[in-house]
N, C-alpha and C. Protein backbone atom coordinates (compact mmCIF):
# COMPACT_ATOMS: atom_id res chain seq x y z
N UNK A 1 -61.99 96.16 -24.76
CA UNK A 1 -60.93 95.20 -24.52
C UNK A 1 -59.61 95.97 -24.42
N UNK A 2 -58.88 95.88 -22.88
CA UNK A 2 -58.17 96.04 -23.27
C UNK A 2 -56.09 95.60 -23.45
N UNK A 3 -55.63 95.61 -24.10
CA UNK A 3 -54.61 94.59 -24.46
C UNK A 3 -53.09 95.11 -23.78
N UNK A 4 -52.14 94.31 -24.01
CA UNK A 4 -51.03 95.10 -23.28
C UNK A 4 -49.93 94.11 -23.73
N UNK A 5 -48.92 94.83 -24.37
CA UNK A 5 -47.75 94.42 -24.13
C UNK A 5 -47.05 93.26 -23.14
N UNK A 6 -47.04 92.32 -23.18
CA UNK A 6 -46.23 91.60 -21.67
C UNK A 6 -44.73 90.94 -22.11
N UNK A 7 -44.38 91.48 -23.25
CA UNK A 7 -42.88 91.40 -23.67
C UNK A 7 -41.90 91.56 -22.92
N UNK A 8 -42.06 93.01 -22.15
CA UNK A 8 -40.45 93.15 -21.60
C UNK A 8 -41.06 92.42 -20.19
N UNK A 9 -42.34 91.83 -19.60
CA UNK A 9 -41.99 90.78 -18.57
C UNK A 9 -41.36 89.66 -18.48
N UNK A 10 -41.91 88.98 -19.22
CA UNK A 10 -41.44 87.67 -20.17
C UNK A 10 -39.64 87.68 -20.23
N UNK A 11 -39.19 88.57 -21.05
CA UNK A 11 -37.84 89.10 -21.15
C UNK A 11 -37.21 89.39 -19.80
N UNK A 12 -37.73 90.01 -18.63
CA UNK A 12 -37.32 90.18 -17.33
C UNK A 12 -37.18 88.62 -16.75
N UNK A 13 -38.21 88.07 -16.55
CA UNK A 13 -38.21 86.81 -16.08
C UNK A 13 -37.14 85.84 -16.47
N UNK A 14 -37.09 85.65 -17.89
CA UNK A 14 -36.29 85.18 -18.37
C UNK A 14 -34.42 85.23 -18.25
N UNK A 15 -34.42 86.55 -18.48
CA UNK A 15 -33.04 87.30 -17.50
C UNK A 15 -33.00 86.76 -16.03
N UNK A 16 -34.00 86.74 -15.63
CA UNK A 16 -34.11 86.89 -13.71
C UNK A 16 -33.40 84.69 -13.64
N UNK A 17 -34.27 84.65 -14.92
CA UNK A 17 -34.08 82.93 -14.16
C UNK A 17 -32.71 82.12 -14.65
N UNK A 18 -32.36 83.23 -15.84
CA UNK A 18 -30.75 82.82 -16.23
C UNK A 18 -29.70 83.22 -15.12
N UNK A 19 -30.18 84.38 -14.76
CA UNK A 19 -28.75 84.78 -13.37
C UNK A 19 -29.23 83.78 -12.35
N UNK A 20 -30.03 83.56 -12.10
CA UNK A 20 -30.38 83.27 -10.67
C UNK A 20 -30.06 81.62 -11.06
N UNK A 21 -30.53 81.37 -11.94
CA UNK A 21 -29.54 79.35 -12.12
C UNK A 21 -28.08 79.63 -12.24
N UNK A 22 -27.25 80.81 -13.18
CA UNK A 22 -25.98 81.01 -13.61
C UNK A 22 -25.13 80.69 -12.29
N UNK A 23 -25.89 81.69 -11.39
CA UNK A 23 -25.20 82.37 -10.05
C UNK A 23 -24.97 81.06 -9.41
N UNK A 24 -23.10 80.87 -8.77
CA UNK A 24 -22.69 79.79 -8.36
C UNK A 24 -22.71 79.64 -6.59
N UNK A 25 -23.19 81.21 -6.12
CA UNK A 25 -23.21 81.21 -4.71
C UNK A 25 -25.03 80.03 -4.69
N UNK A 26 -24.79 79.89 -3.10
CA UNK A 26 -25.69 79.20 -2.79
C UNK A 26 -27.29 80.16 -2.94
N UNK A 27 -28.25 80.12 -3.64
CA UNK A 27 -29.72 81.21 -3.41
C UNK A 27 -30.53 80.77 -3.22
N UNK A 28 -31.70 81.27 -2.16
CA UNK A 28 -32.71 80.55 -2.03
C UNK A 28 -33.84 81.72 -2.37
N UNK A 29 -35.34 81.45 -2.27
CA UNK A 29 -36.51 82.37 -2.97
C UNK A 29 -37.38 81.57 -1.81
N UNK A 30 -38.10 82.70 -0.49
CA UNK A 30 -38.72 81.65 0.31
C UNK A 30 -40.00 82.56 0.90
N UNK A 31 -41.26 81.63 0.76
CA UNK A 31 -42.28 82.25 0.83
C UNK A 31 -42.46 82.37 2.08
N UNK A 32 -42.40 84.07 2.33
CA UNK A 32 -42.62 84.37 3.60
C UNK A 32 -43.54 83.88 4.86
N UNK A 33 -44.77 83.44 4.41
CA UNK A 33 -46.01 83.28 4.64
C UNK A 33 -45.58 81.50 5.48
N UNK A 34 -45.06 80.94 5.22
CA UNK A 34 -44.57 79.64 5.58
C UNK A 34 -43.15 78.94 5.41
N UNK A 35 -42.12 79.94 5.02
CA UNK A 35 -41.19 79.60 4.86
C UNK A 35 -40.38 78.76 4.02
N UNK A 36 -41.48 78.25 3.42
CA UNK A 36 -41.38 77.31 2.20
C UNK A 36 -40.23 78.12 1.20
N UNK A 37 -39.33 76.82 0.64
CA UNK A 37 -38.86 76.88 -0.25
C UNK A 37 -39.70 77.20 -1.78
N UNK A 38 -39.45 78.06 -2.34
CA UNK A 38 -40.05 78.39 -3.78
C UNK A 38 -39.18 78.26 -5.05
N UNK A 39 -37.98 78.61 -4.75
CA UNK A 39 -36.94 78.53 -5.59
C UNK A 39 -35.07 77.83 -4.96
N UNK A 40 -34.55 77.32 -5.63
CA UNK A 40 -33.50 77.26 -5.15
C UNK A 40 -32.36 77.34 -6.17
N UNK A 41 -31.41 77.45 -5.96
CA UNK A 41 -30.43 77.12 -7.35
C UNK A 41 -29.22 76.28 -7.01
N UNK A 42 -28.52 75.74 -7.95
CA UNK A 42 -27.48 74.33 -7.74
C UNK A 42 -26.25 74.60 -6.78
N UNK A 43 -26.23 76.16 -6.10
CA UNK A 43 -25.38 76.48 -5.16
C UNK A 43 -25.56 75.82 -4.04
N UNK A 44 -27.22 76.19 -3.93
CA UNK A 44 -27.70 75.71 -2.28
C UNK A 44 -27.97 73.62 -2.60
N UNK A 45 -28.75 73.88 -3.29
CA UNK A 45 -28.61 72.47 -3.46
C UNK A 45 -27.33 71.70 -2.62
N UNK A 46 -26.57 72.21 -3.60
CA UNK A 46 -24.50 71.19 -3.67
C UNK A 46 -24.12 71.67 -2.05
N UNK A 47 -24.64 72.91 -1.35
CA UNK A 47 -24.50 73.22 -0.18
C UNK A 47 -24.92 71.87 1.12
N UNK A 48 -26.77 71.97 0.62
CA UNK A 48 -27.44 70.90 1.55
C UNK A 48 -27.73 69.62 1.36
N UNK A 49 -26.44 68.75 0.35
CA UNK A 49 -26.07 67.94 -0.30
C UNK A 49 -27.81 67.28 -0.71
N UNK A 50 -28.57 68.37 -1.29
CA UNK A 50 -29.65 67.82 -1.74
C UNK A 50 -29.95 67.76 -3.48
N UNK A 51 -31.23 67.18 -3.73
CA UNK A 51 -31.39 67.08 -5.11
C UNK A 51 -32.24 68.20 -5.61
N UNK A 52 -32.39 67.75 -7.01
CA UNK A 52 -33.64 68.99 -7.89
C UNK A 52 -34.40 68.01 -7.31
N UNK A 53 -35.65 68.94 -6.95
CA UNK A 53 -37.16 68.13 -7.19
C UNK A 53 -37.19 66.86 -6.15
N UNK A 54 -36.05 67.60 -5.20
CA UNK A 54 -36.43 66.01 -4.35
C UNK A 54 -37.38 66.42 -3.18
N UNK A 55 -38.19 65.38 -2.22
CA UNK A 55 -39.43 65.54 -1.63
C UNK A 55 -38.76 64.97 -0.24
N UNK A 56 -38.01 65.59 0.12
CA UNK A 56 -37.01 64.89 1.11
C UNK A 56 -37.06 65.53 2.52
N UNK A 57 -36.64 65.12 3.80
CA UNK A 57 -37.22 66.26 4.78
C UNK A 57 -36.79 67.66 4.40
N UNK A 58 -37.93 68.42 5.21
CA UNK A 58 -37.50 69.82 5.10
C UNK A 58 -36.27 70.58 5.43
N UNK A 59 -35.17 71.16 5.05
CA UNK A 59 -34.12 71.74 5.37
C UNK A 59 -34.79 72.81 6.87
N UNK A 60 -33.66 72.81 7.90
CA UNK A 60 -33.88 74.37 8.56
C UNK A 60 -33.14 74.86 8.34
N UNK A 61 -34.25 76.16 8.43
CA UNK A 61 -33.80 77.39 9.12
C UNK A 61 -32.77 78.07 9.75
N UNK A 62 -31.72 78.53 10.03
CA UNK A 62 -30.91 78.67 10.55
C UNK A 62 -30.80 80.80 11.12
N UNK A 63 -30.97 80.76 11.84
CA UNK A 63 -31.22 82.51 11.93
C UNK A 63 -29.97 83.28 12.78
């Protein structure tokens, strides 16, 4: 068996998800594979006058 430490991930993550909500610019996290939204934070939100957790049409793309 063998075991492992997963402390300082946990601790990374945790850091990663305090800046990344803190942060007041607009951020998005988007799965390459389909473009899907994965993450967003209350920048982009207040940007695409959208909600948390809302199921609303899909935002585009803009390139």
């Amino acid at each position: 068996m063998i075991l492992s430490d997963e402390t300082e991930r946990y601790d990374a993550e945790e850091r990663f998800e305090r800046t990344f909500n803190a942060n007041p610019a607009p951020a998005a996290i988007l799965r390459l594979l389909d473009l899907r939204y994965v993450k967003v934070n209350a920048g982009f939100l207040e940007l695409h006058r959208a909600e948390p957790g809302g199921r609303g049409r899909p935002l585009a793309l803009r390139a």
